[in-house]
N, C-alpha and C. Protein backbone atom coordinates (compact mmCIF):
# COMPACT_ATOMS: atom_id res chain seq x y z
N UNK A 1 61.96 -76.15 155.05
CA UNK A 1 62.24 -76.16 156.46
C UNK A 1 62.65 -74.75 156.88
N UNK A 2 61.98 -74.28 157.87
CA UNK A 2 62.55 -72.73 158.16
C UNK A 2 62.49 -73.44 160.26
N UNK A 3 63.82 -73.33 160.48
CA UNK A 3 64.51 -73.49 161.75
C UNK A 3 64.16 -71.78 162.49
N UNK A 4 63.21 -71.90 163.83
CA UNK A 4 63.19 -70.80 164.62
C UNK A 4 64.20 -70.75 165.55
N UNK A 5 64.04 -71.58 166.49
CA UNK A 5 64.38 -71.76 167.84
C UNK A 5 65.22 -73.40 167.55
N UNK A 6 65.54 -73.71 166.74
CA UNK A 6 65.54 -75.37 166.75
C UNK A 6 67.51 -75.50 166.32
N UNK A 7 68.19 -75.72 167.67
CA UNK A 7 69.74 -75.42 166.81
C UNK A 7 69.92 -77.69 166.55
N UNK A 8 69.46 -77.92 167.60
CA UNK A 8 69.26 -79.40 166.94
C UNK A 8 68.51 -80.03 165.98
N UNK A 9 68.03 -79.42 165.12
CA UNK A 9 67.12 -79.91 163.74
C UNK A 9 68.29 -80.21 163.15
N UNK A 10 67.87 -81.23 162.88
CA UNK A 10 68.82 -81.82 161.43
C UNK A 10 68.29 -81.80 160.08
N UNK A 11 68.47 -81.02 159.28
CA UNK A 11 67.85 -81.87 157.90
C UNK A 11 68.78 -81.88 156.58
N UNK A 12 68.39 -83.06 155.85
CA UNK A 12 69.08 -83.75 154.21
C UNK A 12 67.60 -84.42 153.85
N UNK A 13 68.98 -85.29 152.78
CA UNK A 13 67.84 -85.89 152.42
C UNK A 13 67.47 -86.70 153.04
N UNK A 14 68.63 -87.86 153.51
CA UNK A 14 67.68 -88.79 154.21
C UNK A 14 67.24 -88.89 155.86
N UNK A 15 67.66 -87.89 156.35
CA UNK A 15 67.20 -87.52 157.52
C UNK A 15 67.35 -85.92 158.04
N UNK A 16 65.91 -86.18 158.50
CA UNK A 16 65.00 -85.14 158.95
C UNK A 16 64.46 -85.22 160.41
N UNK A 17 65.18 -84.33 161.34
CA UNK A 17 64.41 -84.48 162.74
C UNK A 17 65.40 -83.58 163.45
N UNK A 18 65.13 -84.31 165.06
CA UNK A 18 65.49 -83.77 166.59
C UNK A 18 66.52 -84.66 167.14
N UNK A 19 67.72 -83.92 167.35
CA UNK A 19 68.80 -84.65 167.74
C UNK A 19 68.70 -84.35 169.30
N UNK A 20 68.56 -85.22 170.27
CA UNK A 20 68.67 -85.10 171.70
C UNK A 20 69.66 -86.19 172.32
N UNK A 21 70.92 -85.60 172.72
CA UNK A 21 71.78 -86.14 173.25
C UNK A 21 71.79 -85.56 175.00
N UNK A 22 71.46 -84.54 175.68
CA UNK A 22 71.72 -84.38 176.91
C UNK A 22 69.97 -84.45 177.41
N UNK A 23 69.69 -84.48 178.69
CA UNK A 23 68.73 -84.55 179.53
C UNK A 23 69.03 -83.06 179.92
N UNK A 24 68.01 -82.20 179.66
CA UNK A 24 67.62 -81.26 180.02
C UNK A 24 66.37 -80.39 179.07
N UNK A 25 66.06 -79.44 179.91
CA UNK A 25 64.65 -78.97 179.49
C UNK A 25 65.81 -78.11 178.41
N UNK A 26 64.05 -78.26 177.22
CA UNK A 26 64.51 -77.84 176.04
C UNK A 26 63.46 -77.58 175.51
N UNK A 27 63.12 -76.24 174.46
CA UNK A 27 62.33 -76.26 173.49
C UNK A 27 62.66 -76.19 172.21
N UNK A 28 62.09 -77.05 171.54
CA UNK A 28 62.46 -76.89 169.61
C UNK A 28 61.24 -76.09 168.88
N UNK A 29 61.78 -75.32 168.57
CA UNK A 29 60.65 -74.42 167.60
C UNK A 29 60.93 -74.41 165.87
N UNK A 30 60.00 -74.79 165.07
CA UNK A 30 60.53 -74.71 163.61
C UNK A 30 58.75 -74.83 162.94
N UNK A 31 59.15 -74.94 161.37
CA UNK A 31 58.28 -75.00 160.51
C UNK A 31 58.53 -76.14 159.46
N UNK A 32 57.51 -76.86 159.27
CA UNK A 32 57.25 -77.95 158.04
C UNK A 32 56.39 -77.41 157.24
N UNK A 33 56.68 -77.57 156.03
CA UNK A 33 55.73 -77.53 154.89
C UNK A 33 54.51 -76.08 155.16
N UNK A 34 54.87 -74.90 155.93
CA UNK A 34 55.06 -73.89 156.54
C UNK A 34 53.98 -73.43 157.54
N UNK A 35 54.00 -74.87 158.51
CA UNK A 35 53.03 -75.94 159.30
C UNK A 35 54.18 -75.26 160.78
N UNK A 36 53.40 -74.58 161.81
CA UNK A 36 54.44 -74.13 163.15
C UNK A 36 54.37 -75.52 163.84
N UNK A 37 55.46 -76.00 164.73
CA UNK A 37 55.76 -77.04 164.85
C UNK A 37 56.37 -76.43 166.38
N UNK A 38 56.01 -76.98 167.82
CA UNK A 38 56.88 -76.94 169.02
C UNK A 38 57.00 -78.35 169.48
N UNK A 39 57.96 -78.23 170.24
CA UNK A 39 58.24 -79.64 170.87
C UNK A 39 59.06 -79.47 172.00
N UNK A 40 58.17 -79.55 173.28
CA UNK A 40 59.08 -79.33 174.65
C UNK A 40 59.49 -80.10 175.46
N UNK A 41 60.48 -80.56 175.60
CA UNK A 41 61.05 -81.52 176.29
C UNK A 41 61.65 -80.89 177.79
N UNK A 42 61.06 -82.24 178.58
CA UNK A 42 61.08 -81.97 180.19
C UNK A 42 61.87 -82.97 180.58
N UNK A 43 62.93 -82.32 181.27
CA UNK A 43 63.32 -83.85 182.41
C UNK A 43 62.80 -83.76 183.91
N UNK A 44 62.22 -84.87 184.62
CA UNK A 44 62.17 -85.23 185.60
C UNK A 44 62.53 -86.19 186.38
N UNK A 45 63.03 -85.93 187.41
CA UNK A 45 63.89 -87.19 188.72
C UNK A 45 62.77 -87.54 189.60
N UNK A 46 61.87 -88.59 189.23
CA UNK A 46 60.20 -88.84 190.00
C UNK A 46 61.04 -89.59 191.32
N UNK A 47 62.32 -90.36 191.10
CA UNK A 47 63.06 -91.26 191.91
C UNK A 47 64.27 -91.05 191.73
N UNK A 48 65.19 -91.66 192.97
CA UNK A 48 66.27 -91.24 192.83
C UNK A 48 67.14 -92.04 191.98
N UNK A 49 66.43 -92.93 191.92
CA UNK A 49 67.18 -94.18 190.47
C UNK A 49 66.71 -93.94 189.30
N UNK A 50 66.07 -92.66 188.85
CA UNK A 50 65.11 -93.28 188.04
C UNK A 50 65.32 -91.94 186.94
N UNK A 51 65.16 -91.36 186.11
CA UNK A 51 64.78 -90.12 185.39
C UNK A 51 63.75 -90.17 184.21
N UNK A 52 63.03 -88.96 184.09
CA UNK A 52 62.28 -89.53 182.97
C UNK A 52 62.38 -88.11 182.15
N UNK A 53 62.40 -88.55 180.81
CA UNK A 53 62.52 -87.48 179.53
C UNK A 53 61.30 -87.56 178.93
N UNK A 54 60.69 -85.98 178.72
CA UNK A 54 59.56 -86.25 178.16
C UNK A 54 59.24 -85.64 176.80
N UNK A 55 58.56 -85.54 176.15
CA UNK A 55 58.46 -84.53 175.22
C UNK A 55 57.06 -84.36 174.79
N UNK A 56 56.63 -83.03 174.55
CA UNK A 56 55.14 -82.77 174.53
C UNK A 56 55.22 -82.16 172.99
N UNK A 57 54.52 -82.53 171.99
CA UNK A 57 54.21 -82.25 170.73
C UNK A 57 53.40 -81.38 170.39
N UNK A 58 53.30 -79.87 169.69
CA UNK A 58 52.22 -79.31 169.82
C UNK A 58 52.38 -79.13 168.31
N UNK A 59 51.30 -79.08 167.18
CA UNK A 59 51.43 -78.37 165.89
C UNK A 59 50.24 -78.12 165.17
N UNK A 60 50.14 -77.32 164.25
CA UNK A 60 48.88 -77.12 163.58
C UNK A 60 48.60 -78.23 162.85
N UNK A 61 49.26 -78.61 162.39
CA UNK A 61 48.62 -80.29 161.71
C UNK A 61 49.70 -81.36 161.63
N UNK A 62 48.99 -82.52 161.68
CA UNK A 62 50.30 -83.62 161.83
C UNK A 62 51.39 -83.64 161.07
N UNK A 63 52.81 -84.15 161.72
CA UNK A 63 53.56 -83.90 160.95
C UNK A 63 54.60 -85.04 160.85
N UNK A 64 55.37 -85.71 160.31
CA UNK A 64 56.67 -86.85 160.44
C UNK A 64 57.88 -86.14 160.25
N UNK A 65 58.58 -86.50 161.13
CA UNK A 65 59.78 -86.34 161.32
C UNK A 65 60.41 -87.26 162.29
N UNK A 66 61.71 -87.10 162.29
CA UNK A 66 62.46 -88.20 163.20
C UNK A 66 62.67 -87.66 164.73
N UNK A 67 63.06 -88.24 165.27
CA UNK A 67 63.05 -87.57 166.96
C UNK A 67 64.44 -88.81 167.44
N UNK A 68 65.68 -88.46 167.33
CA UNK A 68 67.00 -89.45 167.55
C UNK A 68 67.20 -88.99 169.25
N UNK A 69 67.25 -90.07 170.19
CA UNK A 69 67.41 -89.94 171.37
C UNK A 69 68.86 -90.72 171.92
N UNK A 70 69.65 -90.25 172.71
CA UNK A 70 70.51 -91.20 173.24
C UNK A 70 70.16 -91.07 174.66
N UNK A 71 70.37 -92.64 174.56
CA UNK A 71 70.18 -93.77 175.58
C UNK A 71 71.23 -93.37 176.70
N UNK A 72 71.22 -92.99 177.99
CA UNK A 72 72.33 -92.80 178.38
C UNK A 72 72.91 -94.04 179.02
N UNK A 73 74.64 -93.86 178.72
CA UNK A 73 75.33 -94.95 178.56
C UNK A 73 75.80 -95.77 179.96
N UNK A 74 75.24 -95.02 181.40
CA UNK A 74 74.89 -95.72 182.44
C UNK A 74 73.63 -95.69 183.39
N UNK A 75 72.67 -95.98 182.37
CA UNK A 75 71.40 -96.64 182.62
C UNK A 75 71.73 -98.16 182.79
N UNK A 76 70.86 -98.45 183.71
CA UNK A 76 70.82 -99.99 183.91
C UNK A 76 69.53 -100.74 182.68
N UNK A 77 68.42 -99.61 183.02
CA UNK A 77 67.42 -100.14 181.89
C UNK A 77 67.14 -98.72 181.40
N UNK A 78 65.89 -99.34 180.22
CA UNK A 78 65.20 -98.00 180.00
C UNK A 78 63.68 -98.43 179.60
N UNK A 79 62.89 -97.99 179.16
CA UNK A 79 61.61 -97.71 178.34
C UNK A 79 60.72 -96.83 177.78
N UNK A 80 60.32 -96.83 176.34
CA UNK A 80 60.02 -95.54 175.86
C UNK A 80 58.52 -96.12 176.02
N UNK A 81 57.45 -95.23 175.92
CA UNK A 81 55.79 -94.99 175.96
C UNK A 81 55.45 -94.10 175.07
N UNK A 82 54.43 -93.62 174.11
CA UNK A 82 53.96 -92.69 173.65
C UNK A 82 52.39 -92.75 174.17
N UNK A 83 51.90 -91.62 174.77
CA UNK A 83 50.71 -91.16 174.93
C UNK A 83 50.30 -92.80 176.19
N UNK A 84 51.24 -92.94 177.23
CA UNK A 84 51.26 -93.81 178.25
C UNK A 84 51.33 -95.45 177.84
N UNK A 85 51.17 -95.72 176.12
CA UNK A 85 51.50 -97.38 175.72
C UNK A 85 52.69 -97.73 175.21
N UNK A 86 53.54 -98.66 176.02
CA UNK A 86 54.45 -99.23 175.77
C UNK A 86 54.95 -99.13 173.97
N UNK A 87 56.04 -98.36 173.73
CA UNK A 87 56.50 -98.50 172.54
C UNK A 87 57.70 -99.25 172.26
N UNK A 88 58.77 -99.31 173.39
CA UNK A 88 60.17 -99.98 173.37
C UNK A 88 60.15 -100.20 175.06
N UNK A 89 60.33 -102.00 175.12
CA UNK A 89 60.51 -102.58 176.28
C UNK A 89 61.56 -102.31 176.87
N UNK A 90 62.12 -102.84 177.66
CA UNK A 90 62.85 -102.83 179.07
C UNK A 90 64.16 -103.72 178.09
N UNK A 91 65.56 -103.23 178.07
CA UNK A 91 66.68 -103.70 177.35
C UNK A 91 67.22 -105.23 178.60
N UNK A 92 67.69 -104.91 179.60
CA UNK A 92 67.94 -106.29 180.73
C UNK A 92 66.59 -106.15 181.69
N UNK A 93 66.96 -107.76 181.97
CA UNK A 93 65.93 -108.23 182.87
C UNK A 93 66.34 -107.60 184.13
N UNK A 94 66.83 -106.82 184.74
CA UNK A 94 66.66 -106.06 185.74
C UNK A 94 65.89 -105.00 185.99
N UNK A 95 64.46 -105.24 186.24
CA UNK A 95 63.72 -104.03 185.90
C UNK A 95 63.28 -104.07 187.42
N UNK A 96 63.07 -102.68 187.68
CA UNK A 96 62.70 -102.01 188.50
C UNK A 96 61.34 -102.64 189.19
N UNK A 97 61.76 -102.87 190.64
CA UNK A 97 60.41 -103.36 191.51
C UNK A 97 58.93 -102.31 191.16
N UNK A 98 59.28 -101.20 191.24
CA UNK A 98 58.08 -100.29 190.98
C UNK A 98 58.42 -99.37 189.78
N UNK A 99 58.78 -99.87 188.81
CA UNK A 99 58.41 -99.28 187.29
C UNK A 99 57.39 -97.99 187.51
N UNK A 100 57.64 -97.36 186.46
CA UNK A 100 56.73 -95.84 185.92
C UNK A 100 55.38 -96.81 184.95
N UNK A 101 54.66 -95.85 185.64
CA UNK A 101 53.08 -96.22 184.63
C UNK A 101 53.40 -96.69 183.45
N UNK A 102 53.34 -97.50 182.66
CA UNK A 102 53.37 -97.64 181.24
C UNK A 102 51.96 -98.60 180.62
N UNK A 103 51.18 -98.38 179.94
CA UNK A 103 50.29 -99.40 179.59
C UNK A 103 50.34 -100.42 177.94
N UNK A 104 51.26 -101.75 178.39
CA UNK A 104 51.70 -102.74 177.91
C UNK A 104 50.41 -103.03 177.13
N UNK A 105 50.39 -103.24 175.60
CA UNK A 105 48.99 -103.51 175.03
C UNK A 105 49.82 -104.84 174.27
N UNK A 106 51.07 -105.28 174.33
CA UNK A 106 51.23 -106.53 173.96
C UNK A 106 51.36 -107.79 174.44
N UNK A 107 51.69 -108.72 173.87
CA UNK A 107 52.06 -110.03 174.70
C UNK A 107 53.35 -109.95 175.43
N UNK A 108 53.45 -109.97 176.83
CA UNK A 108 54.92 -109.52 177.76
C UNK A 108 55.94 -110.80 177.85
N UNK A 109 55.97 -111.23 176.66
CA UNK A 109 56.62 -112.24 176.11
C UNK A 109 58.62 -112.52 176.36
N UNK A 110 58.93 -113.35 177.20
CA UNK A 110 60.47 -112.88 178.12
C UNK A 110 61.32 -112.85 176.53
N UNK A 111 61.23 -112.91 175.42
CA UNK A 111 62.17 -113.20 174.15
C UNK A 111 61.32 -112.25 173.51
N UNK A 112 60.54 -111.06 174.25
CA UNK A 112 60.39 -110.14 173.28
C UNK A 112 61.72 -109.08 172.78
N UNK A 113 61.60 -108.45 172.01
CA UNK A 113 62.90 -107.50 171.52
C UNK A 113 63.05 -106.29 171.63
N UNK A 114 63.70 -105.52 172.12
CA UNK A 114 63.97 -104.28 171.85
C UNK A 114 65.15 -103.30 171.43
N UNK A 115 65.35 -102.28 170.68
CA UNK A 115 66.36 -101.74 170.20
C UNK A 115 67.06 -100.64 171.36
N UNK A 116 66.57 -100.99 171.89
CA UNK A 116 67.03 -99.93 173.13
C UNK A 116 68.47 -100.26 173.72
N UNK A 117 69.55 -99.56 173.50
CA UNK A 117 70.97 -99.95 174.03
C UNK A 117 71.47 -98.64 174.73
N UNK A 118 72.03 -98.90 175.91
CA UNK A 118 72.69 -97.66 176.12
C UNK A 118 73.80 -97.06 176.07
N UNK A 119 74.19 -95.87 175.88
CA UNK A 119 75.11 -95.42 174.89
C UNK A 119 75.01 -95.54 174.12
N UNK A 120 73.96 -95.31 172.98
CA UNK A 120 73.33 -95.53 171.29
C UNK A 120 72.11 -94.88 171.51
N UNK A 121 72.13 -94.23 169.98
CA UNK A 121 70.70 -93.14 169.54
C UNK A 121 69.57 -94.16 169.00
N UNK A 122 68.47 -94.10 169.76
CA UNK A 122 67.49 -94.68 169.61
C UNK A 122 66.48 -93.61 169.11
N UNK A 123 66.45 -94.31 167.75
CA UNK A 123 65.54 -93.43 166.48
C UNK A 123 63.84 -93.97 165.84
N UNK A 124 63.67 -92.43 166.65
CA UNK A 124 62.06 -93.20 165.91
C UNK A 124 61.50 -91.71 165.01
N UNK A 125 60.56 -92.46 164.32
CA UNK A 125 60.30 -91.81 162.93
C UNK A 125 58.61 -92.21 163.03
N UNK A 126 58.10 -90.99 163.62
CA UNK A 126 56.69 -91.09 163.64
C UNK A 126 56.16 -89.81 162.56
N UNK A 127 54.78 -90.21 162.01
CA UNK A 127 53.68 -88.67 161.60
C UNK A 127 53.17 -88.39 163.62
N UNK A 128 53.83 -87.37 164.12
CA UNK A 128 53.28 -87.21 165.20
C UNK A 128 51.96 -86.08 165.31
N UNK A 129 51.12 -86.65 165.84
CA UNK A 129 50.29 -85.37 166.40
C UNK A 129 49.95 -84.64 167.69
N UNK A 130 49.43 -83.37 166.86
CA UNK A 130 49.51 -82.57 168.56
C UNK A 130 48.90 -83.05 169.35
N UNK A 131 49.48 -82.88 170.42
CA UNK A 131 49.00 -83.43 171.82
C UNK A 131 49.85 -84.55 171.95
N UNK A 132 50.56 -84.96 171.25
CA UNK A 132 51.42 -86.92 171.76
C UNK A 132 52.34 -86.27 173.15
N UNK A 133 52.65 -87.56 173.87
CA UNK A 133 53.11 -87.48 174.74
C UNK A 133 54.51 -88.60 174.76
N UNK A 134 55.66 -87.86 174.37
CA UNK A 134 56.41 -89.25 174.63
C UNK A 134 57.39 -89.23 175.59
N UNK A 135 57.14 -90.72 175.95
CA UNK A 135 58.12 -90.33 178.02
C UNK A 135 59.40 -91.16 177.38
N UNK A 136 60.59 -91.23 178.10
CA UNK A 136 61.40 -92.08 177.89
C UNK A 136 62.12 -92.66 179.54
N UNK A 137 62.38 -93.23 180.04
CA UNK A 137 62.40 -93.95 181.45
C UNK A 137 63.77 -94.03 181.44
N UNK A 138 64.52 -93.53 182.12
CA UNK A 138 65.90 -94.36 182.39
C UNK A 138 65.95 -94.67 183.71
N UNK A 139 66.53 -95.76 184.10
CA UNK A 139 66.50 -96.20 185.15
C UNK A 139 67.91 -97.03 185.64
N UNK A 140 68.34 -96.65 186.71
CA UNK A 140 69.83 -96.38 186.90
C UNK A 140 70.34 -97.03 188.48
């Protein structure tokens, strides 16, 4: 691991990634397996209830690592998407009359599950590749 630009990289043994606790624009710059690696994260207010965190993946070849997000702890809901398909649903049934684009490829099942809590790091552990797009929705 050689850290450029990246003061939130974490790495051990058993975890390896991007610690994002505040909403704001950010870039992470580093190296895997001595593979250049960026990752730019955008916030945007599309609504005034609403914010969305994004992060754009760029690298010379795919790579896994973790990406730990906190949920902020007065959101009413949230939902994560990668590359615009539903990855983590809506935590309460109070969801937003006009929701952000997301394209649902499962069964929208009311006892479906999600790990999404707010005020708690919601951790995902993808091989991401360049070009992914991952949004995260808070909605407030």
């Amino acid at each position: 691991m050689n850290e450029k630009n990246c003061p939130q990289f974490i790495s051990g043994d058993r975890f390896e990634g991007i610690v994002v606790s505040e909403l704001e624009d950010q870039t992470y710059e580093f190296e895997m397996d001595g593979k250049a690696v960026s990752v730019t994260q955008k916030v945007m207010s599309l609504k005034p209830d609403r914010k969305v965190l994004g992060f754009l993946f760029l690298m010379d070849e795919p790579q896994r690592f973790r990406l730990d997000i906190l949920i902020p702890d007065d959101c009413k809901n949230a939902q994560i998407s990668l590359n615009d398909k539903e990855l983590l649903g809506f935590f309460s049934k109070d969801i937003p009359e006009d929701p952000e684009y997301v394209e649902v490829t499962h069964c929208n099942d009311a006892n479906k599950y999600t790990p999404l809590r707010p005020g708690q790091f919601q951790s995902l552990n993808f091989r991401w590749e360049s070009g992914d797009v991952l949004k995260c929705f808070f909605y407030y």
